[in-house]
PDB file of N, CA and C in Angstrom:
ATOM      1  N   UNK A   1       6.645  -8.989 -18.574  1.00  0.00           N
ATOM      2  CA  UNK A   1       7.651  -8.293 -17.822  1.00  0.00           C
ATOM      3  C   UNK A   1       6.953  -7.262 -16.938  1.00  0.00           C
ATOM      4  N   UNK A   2       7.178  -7.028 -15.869  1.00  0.00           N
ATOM      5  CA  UNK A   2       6.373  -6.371 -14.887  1.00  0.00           C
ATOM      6  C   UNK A   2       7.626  -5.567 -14.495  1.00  0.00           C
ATOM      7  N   UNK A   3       7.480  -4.233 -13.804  1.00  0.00           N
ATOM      8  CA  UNK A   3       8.358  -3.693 -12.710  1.00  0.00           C
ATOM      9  C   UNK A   3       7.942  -3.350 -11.373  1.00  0.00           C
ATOM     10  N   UNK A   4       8.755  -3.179 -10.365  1.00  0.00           N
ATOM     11  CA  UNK A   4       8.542  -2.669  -9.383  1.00  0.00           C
ATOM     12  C   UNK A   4       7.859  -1.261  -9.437  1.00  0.00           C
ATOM     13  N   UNK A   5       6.346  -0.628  -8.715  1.00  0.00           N
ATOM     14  CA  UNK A   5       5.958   0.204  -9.110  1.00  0.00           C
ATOM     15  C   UNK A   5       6.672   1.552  -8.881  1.00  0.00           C
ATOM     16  N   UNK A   6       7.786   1.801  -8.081  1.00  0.00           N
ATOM     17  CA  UNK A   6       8.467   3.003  -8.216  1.00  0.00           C
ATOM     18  C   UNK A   6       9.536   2.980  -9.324  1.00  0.00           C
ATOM     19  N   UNK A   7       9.281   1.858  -9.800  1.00  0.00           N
ATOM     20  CA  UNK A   7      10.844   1.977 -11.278  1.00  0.00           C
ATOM     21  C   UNK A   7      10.764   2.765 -12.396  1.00  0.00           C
ATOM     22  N   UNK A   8      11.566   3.586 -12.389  1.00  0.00           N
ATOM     23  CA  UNK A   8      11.575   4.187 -13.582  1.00  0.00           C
ATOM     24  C   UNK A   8      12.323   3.552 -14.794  1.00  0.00           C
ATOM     25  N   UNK A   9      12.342   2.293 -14.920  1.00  0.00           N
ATOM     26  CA  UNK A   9      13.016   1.503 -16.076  1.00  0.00           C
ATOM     27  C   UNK A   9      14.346   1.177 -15.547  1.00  0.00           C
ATOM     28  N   UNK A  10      15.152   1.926 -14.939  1.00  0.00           N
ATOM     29  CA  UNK A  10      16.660   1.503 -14.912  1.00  0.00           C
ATOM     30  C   UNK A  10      16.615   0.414 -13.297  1.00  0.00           C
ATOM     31  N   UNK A  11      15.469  -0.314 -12.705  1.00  0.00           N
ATOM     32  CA  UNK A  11      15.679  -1.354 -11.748  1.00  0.00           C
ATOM     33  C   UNK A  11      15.661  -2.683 -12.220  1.00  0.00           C
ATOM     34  N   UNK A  12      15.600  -3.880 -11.525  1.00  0.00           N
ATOM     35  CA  UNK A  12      15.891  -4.882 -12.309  1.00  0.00           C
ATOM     36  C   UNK A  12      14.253  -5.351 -12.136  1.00  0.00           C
ATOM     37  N   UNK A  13      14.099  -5.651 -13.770  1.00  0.00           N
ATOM     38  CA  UNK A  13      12.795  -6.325 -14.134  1.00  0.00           C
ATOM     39  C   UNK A  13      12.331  -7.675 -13.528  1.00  0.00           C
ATOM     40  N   UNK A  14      10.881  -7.872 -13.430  1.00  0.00           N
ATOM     41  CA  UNK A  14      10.390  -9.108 -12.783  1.00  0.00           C
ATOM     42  C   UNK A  14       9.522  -9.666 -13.550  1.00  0.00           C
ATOM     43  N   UNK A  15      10.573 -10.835 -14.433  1.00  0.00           N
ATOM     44  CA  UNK A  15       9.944 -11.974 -15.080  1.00  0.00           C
ATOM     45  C   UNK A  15       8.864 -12.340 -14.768  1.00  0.00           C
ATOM     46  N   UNK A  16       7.643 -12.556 -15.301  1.00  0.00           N
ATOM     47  CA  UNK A  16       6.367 -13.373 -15.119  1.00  0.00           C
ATOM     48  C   UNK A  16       6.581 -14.517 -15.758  1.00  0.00           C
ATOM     49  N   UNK A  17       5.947 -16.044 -14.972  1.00  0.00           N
ATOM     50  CA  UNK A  17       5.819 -17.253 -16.504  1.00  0.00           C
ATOM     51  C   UNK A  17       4.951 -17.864 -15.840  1.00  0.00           C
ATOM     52  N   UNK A  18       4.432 -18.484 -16.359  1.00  0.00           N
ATOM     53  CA  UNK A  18       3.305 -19.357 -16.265  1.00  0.00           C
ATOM     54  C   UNK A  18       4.113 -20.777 -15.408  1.00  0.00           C
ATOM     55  N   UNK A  19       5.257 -21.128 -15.942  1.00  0.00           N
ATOM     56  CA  UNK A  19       5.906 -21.868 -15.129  1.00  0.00           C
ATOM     57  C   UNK A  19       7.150 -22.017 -15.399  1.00  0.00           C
ATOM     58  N   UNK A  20       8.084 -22.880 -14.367  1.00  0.00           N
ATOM     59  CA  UNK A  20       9.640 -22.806 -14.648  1.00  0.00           C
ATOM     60  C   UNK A  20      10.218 -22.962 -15.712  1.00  0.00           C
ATOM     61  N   UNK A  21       9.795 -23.516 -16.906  1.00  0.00           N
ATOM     62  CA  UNK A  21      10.187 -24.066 -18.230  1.00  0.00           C
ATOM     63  C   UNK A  21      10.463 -22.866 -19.130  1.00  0.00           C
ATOM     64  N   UNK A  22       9.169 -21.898 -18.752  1.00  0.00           N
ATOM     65  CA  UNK A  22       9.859 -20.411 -19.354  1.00  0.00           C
ATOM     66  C   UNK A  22      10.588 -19.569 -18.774  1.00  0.00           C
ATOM     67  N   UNK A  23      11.090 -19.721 -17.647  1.00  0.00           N
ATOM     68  CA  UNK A  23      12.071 -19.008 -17.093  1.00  0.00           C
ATOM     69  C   UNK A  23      13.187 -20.029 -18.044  1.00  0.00           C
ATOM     70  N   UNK A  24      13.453 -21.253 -17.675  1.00  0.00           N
ATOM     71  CA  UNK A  24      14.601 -21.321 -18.304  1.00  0.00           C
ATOM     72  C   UNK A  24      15.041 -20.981 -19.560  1.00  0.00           C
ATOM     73  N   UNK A  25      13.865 -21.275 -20.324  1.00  0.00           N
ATOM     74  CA  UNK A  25      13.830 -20.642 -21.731  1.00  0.00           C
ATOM     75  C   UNK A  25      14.748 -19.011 -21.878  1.00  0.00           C
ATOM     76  N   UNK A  26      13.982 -18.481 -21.098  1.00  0.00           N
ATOM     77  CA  UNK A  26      14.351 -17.232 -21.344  1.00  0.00           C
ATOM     78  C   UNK A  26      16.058 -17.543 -21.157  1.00  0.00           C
ATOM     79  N   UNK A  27      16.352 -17.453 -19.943  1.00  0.00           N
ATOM     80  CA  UNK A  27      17.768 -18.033 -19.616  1.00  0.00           C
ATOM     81  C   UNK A  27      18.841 -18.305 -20.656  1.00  0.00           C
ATOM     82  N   UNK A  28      18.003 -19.545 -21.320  1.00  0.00           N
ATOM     83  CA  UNK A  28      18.582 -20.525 -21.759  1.00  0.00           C
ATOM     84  C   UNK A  28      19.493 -19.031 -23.074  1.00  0.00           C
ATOM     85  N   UNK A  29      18.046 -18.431 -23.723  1.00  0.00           N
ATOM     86  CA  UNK A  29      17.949 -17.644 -24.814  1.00  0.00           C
ATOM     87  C   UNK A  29      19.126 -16.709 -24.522  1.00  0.00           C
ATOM     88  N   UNK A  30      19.040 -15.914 -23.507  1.00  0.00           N
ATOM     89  CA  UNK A  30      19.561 -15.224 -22.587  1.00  0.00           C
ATOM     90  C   UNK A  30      21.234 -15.169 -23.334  1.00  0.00           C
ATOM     91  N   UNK A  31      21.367 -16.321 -22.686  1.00  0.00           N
ATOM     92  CA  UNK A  31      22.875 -16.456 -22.849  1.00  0.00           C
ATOM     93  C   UNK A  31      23.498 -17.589 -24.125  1.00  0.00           C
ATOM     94  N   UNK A  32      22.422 -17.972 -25.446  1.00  0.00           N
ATOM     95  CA  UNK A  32      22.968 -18.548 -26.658  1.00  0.00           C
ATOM     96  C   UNK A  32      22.754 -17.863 -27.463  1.00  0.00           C
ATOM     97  N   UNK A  33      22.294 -16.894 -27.565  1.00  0.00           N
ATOM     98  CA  UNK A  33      21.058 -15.372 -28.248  1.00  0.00           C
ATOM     99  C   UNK A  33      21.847 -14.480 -28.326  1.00  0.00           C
ATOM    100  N   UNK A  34      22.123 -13.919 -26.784  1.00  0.00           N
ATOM    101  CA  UNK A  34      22.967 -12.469 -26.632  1.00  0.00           C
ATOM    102  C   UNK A  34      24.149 -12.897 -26.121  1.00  0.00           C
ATOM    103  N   UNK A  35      24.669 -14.040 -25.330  1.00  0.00           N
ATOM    104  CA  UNK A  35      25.749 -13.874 -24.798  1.00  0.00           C
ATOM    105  C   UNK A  35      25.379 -13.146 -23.503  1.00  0.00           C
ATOM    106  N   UNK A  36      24.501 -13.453 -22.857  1.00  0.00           N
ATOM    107  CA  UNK A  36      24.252 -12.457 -21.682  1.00  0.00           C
ATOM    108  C   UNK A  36      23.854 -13.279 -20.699  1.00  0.00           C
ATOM    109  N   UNK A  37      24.905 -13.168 -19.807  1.00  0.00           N
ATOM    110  CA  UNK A  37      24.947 -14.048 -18.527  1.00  0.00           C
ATOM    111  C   UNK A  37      23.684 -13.496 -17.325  1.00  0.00           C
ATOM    112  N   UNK A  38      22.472 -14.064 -16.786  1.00  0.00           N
ATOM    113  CA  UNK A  38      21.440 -13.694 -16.325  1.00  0.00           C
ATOM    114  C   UNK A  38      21.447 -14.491 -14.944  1.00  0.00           C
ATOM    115  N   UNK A  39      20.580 -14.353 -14.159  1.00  0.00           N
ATOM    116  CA  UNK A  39      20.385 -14.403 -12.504  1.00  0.00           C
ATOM    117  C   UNK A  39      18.943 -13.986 -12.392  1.00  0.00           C
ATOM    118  N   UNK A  40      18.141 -15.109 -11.361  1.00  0.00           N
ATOM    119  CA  UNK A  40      17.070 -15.258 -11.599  1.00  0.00           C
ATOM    120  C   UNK A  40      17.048 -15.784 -10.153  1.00  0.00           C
ATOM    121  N   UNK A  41      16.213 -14.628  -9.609  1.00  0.00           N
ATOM    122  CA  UNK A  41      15.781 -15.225  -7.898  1.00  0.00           C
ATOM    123  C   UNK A  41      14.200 -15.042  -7.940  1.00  0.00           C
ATOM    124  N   UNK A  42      14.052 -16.237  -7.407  1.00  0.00           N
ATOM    125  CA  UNK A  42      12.568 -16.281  -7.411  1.00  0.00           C
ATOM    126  C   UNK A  42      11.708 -15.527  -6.378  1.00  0.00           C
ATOM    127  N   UNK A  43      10.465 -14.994  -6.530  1.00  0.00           N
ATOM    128  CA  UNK A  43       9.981 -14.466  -5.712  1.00  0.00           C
ATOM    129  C   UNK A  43       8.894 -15.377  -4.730  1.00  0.00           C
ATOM    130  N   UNK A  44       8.400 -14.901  -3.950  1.00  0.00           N
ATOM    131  CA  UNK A  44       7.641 -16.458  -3.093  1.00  0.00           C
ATOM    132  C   UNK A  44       5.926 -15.489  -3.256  1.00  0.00           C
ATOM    133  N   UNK A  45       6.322 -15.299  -4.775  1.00  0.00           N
ATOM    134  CA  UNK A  45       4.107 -14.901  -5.290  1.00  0.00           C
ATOM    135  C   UNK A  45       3.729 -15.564  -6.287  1.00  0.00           C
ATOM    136  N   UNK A  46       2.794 -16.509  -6.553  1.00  0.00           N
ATOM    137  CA  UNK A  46       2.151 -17.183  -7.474  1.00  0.00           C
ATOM    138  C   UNK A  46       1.226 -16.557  -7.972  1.00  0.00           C
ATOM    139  N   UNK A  47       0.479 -15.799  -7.716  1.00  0.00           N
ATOM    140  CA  UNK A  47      -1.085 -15.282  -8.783  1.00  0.00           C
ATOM    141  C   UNK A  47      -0.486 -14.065  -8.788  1.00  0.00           C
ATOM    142  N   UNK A  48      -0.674 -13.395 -10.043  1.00  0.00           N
ATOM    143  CA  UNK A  48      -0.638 -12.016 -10.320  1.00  0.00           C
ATOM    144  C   UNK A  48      -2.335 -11.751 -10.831  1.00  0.00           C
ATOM    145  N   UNK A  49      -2.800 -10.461 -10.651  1.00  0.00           N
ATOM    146  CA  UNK A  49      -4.094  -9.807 -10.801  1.00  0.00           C
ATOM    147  C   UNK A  49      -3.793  -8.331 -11.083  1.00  0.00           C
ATOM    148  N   UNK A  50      -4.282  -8.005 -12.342  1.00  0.00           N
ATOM    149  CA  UNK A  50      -4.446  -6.516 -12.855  1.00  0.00           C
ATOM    150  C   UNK A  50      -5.414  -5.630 -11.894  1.00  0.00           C
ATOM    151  N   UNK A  51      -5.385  -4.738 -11.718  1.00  0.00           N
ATOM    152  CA  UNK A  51      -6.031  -3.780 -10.506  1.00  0.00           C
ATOM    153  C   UNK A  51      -7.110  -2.937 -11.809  1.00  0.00           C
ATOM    154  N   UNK A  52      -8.439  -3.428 -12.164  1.00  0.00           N
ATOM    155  CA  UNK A  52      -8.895  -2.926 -12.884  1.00  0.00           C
ATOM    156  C   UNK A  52      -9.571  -1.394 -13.002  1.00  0.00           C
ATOM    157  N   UNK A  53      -9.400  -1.222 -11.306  1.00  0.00           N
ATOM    158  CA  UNK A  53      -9.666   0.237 -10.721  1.00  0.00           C
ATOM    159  C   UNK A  53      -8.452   0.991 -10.719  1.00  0.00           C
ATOM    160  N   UNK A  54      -7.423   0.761 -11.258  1.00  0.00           N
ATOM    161  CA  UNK A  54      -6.119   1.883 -11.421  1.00  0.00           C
ATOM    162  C   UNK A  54      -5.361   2.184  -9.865  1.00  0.00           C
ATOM    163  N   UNK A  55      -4.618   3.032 -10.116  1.00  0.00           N
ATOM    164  CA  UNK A  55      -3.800   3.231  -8.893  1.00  0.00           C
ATOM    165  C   UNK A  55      -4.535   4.196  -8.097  1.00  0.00           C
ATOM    166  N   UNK A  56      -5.305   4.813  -8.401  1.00  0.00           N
ATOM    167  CA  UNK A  56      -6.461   5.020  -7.122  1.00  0.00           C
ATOM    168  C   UNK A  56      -7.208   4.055  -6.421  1.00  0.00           C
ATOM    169  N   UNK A  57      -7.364   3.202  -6.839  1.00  0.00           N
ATOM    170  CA  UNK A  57      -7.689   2.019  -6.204  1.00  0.00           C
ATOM    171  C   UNK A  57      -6.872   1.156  -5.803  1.00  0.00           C
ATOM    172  N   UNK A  58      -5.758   1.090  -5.956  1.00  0.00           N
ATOM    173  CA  UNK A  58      -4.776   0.430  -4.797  1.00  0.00           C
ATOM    174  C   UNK A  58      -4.486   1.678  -3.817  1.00  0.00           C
ATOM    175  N   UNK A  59      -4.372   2.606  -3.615  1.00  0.00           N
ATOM    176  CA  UNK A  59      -4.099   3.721  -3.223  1.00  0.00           C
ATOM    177  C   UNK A  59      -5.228   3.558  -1.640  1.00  0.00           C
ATOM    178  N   UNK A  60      -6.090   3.240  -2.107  1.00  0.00           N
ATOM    179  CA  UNK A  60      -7.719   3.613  -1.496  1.00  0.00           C
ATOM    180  C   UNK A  60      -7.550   2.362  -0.427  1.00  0.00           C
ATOM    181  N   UNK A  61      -6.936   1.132  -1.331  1.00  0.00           N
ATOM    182  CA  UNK A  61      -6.537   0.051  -0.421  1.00  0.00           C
ATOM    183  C   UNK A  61      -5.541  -0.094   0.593  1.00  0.00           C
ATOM    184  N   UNK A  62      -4.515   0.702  -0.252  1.00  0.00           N
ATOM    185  CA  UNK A  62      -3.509   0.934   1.005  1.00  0.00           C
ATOM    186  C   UNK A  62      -3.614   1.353   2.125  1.00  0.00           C
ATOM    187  N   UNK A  63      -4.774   2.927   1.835  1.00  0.00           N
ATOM    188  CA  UNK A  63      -4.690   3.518   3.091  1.00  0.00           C
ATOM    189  C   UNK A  63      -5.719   2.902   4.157  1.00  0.00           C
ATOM    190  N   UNK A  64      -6.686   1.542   3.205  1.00  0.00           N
ATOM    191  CA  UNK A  64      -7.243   1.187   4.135  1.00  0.00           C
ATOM    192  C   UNK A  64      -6.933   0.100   5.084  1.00  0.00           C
ATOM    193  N   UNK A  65      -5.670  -0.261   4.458  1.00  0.00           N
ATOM    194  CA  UNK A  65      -4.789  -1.077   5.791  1.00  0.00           C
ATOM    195  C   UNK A  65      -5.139  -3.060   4.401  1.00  0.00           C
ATOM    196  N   UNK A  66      -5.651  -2.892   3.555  1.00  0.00           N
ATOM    197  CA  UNK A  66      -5.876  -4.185   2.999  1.00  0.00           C
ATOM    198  C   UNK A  66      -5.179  -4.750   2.151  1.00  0.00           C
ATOM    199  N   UNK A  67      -3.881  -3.959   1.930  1.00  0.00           N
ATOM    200  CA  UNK A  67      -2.915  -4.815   0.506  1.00  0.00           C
ATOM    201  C   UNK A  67      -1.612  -5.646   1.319  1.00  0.00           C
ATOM    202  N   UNK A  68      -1.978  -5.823   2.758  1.00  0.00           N
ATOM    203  CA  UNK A  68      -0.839  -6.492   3.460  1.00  0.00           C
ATOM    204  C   UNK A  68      -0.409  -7.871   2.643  1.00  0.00           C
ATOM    205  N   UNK A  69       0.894  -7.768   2.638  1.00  0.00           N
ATOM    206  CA  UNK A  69       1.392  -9.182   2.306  1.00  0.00           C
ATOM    207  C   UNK A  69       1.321  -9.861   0.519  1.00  0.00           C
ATOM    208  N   UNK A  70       0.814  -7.943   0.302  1.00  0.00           N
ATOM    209  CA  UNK A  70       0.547  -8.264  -1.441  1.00  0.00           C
ATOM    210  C   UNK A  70       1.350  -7.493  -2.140  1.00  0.00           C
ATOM    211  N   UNK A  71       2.136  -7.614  -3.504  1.00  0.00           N
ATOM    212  CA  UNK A  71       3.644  -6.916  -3.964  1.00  0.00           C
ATOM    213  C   UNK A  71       2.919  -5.986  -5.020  1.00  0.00           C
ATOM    214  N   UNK A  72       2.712  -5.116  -4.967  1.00  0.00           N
ATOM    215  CA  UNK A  72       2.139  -4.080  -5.849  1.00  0.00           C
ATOM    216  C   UNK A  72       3.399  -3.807  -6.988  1.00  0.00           C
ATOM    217  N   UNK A  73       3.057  -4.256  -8.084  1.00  0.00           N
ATOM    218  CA  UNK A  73       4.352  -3.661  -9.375  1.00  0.00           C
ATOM    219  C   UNK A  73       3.390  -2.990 -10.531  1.00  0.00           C
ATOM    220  N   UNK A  74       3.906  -2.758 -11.663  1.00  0.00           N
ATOM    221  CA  UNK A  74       2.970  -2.303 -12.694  1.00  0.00           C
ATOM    222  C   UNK A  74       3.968  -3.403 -13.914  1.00  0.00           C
ATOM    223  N   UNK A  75       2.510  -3.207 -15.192  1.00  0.00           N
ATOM    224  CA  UNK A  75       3.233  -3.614 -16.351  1.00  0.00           C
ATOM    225  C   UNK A  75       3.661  -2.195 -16.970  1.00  0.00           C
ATOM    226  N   UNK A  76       3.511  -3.205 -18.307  1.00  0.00           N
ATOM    227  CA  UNK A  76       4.711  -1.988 -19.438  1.00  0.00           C
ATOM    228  C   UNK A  76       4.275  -0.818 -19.464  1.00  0.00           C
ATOM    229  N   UNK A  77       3.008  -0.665 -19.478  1.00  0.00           N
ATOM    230  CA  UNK A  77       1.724   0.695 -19.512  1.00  0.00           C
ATOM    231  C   UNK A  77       1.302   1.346 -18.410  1.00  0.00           C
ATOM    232  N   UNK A  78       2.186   1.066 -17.527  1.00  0.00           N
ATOM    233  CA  UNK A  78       2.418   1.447 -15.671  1.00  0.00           C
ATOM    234  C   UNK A  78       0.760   1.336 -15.181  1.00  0.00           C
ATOM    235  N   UNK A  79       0.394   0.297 -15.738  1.00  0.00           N
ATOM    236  CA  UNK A  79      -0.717  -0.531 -14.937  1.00  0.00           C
ATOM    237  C   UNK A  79      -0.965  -0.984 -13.355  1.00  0.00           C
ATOM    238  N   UNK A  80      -1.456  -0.703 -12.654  1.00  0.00           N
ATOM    239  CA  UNK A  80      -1.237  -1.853 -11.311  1.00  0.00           C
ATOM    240  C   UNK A  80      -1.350  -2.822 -11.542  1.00  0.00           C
ATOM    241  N   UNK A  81      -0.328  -4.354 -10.906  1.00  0.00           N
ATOM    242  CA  UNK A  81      -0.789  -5.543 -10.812  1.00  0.00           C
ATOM    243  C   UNK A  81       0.178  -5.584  -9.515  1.00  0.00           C
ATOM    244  N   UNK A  82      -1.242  -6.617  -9.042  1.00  0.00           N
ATOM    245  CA  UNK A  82      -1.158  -7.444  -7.607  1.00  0.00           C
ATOM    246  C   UNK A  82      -0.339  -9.004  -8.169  1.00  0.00           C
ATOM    247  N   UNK A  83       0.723  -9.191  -7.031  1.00  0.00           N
ATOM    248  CA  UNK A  83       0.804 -10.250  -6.650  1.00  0.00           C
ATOM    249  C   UNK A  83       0.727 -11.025  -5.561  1.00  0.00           C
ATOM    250  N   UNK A  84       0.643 -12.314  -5.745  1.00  0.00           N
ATOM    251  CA  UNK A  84       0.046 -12.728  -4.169  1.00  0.00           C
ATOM    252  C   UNK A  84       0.625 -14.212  -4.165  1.00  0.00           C
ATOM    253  N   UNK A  85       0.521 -14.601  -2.819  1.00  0.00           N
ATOM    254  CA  UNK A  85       1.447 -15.947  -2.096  1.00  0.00           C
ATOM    255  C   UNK A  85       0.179 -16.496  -2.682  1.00  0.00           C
ATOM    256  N   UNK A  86      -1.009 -16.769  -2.718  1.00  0.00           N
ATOM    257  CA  UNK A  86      -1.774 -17.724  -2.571  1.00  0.00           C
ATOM    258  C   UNK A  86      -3.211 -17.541  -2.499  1.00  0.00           C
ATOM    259  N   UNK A  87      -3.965 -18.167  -3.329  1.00  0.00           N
ATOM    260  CA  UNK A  87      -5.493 -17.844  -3.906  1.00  0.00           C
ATOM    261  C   UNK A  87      -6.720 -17.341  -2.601  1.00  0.00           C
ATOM    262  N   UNK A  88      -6.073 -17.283  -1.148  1.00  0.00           N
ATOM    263  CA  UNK A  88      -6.895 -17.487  -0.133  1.00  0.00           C
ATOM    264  C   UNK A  88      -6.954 -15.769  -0.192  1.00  0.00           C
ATOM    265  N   UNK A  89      -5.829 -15.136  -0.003  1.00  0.00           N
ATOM    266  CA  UNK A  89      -5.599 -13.747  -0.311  1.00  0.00           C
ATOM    267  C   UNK A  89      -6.478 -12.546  -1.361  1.00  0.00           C
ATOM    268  N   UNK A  90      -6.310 -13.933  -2.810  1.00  0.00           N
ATOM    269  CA  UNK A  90      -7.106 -12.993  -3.784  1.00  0.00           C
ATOM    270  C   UNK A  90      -8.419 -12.791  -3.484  1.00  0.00           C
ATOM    271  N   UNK A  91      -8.859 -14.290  -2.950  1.00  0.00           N
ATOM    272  CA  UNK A  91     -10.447 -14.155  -2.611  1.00  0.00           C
ATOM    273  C   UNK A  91     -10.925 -13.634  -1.301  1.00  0.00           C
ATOM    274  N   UNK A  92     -10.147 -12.995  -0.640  1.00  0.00           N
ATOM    275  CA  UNK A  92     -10.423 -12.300   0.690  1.00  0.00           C
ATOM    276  C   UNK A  92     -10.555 -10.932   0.194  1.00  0.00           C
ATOM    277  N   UNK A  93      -9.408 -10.225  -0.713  1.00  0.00           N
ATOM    278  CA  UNK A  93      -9.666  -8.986  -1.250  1.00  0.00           C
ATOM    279  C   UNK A  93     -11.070  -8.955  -1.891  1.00  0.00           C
ATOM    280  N   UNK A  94     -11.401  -9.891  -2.707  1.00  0.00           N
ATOM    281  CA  UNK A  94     -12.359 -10.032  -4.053  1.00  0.00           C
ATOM    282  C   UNK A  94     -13.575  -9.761  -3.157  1.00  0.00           C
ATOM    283  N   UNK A  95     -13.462 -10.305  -1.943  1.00  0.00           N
ATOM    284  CA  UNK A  95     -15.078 -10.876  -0.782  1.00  0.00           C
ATOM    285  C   UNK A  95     -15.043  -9.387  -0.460  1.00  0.00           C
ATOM    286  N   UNK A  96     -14.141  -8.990   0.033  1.00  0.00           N
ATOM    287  CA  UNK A  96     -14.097  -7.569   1.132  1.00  0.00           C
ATOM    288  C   UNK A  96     -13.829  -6.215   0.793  1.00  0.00           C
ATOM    289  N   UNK A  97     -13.299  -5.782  -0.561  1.00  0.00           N
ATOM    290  CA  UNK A  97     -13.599  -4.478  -1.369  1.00  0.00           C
ATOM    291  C   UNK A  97     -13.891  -4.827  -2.869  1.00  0.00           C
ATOM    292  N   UNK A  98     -15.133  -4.054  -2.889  1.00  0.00           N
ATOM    293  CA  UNK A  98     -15.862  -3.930  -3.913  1.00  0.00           C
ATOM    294  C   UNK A  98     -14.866  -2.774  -5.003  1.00  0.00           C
ATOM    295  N   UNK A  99     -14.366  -2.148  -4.475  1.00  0.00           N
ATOM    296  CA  UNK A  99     -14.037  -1.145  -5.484  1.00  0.00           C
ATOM    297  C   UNK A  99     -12.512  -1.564  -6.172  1.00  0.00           C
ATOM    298  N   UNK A 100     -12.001  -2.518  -5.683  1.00  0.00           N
ATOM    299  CA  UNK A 100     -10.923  -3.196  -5.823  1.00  0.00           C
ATOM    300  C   UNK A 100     -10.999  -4.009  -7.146  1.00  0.00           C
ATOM    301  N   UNK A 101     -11.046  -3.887  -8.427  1.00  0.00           N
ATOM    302  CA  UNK A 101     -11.580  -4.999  -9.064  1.00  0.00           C
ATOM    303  C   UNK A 101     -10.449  -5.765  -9.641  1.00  0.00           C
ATOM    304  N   UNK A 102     -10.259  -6.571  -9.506  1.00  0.00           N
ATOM    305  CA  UNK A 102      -8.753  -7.978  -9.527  1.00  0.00           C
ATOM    306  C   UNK A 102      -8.725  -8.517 -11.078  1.00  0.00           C
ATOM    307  N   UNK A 103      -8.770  -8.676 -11.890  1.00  0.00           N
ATOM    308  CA  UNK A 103      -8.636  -9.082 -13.201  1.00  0.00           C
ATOM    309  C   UNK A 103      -7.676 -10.237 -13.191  1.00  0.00           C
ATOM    310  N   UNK A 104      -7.822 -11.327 -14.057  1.00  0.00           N
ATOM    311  CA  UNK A 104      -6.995 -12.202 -14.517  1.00  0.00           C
ATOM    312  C   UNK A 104      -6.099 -11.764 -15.406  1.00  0.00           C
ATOM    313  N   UNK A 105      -6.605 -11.029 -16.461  1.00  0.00           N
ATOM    314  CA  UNK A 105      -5.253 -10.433 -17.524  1.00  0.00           C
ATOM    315  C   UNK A 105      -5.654  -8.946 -17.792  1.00  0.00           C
ATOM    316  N   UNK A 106      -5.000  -8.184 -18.769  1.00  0.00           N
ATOM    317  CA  UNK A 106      -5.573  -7.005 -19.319  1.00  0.00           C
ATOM    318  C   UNK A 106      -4.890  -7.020 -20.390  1.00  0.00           C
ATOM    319  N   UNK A 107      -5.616  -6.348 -21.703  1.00  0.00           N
ATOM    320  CA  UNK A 107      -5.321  -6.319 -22.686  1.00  0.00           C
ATOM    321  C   UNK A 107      -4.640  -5.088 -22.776  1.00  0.00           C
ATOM    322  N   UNK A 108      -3.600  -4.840 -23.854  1.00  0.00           N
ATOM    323  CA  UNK A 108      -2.899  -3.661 -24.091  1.00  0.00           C
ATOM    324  C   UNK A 108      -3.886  -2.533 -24.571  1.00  0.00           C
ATOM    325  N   UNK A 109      -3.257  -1.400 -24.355  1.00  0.00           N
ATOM    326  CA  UNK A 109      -4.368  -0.237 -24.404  1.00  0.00           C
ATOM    327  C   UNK A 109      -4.305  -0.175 -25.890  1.00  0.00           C
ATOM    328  N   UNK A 110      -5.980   0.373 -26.421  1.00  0.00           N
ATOM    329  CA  UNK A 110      -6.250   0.207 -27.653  1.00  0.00           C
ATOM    330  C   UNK A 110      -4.775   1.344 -28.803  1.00  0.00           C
ATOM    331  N   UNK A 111      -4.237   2.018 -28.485  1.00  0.00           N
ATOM    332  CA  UNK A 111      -3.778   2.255 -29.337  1.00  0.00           C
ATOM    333  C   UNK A 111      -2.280   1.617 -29.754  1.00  0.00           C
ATOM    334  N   UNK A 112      -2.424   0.320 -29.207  1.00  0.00           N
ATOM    335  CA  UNK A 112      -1.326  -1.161 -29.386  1.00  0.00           C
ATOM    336  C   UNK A 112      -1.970  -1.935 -30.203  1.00  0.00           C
ATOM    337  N   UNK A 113      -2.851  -1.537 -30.760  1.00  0.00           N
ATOM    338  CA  UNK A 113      -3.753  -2.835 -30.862  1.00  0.00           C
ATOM    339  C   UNK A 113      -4.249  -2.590 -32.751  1.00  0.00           C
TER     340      UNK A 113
END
C-alpha cells in the first residue's frame, strides 16, 4: 500500500500488485470479507523503485529538473518510492544521477523486524 506523498492518511490509498489477479483478489476480499463495495482506477506506472537516498534525494532531483513524468508517493514508513511508465526512464535516472539510488524493494525498518 503506498500513498500519495502529501497524504496524511485520510486520501485514497494506491494499491501496488505484482499483477491484475491481486487486485482482484483484494476486490474480490473487499466486498465477501467486509461487505465493502471498492473502485479501482488504474494508474498508467508499471515499475515502482524505493529512493534509497531519502527525500533529500528526490528533493535534489526535483530541483534539478529530473523526476519529470515520475509519481513520487511514499510507503507505510513515509519512505520515497518512484513510479514509472516504463524501464527506459528507470535506467536514464540510474545512468544520469549518481546520488539518486533506485532500489527494487526495501525492507521494513529494523524496529518491525
Amino acid at each position: 500500500m503506498l500513498r500519495d506523498r502529501g497524504d496524511d492518511g485520510n486520501g485514497s490509498p494506491l494499491l501496488a500488485a505484482v499483477g491484475q489477479l491481486q487486485f482482484d483478489v483484494v476486490s474480490y476480499r473487499l466486498q465477501s470479507e467486509y461487505n465493502v463495495e471498492s473502485r479501482m482506477e488504474p494508474l498508467d506506472y508499471t515499475i515502482a523503485r524505493w529512493v534509497g537516498g531519502g527525500w533529500n534525494a528526490v528533493e535534489k532531483a526535483e530541483a534539478d529538473g529530473k523526476l519529470y513524468g515520475v509519481y513520487i508517493c511514499k510507503d507505510r514508513w513515509n519512505r520515497p518510492v518512484c513510479l514509472f511508465r516504463n524501464p527506459w526512464k528507470v535506467t536514464q535516472l540510474m545512468d544520469e544521477i549518481s546520488y539518486l539510488k533506485l532500489e527494487l524493494w526495501a525492507m521494513p525498518p529494523t524496529e518491525f523486524m
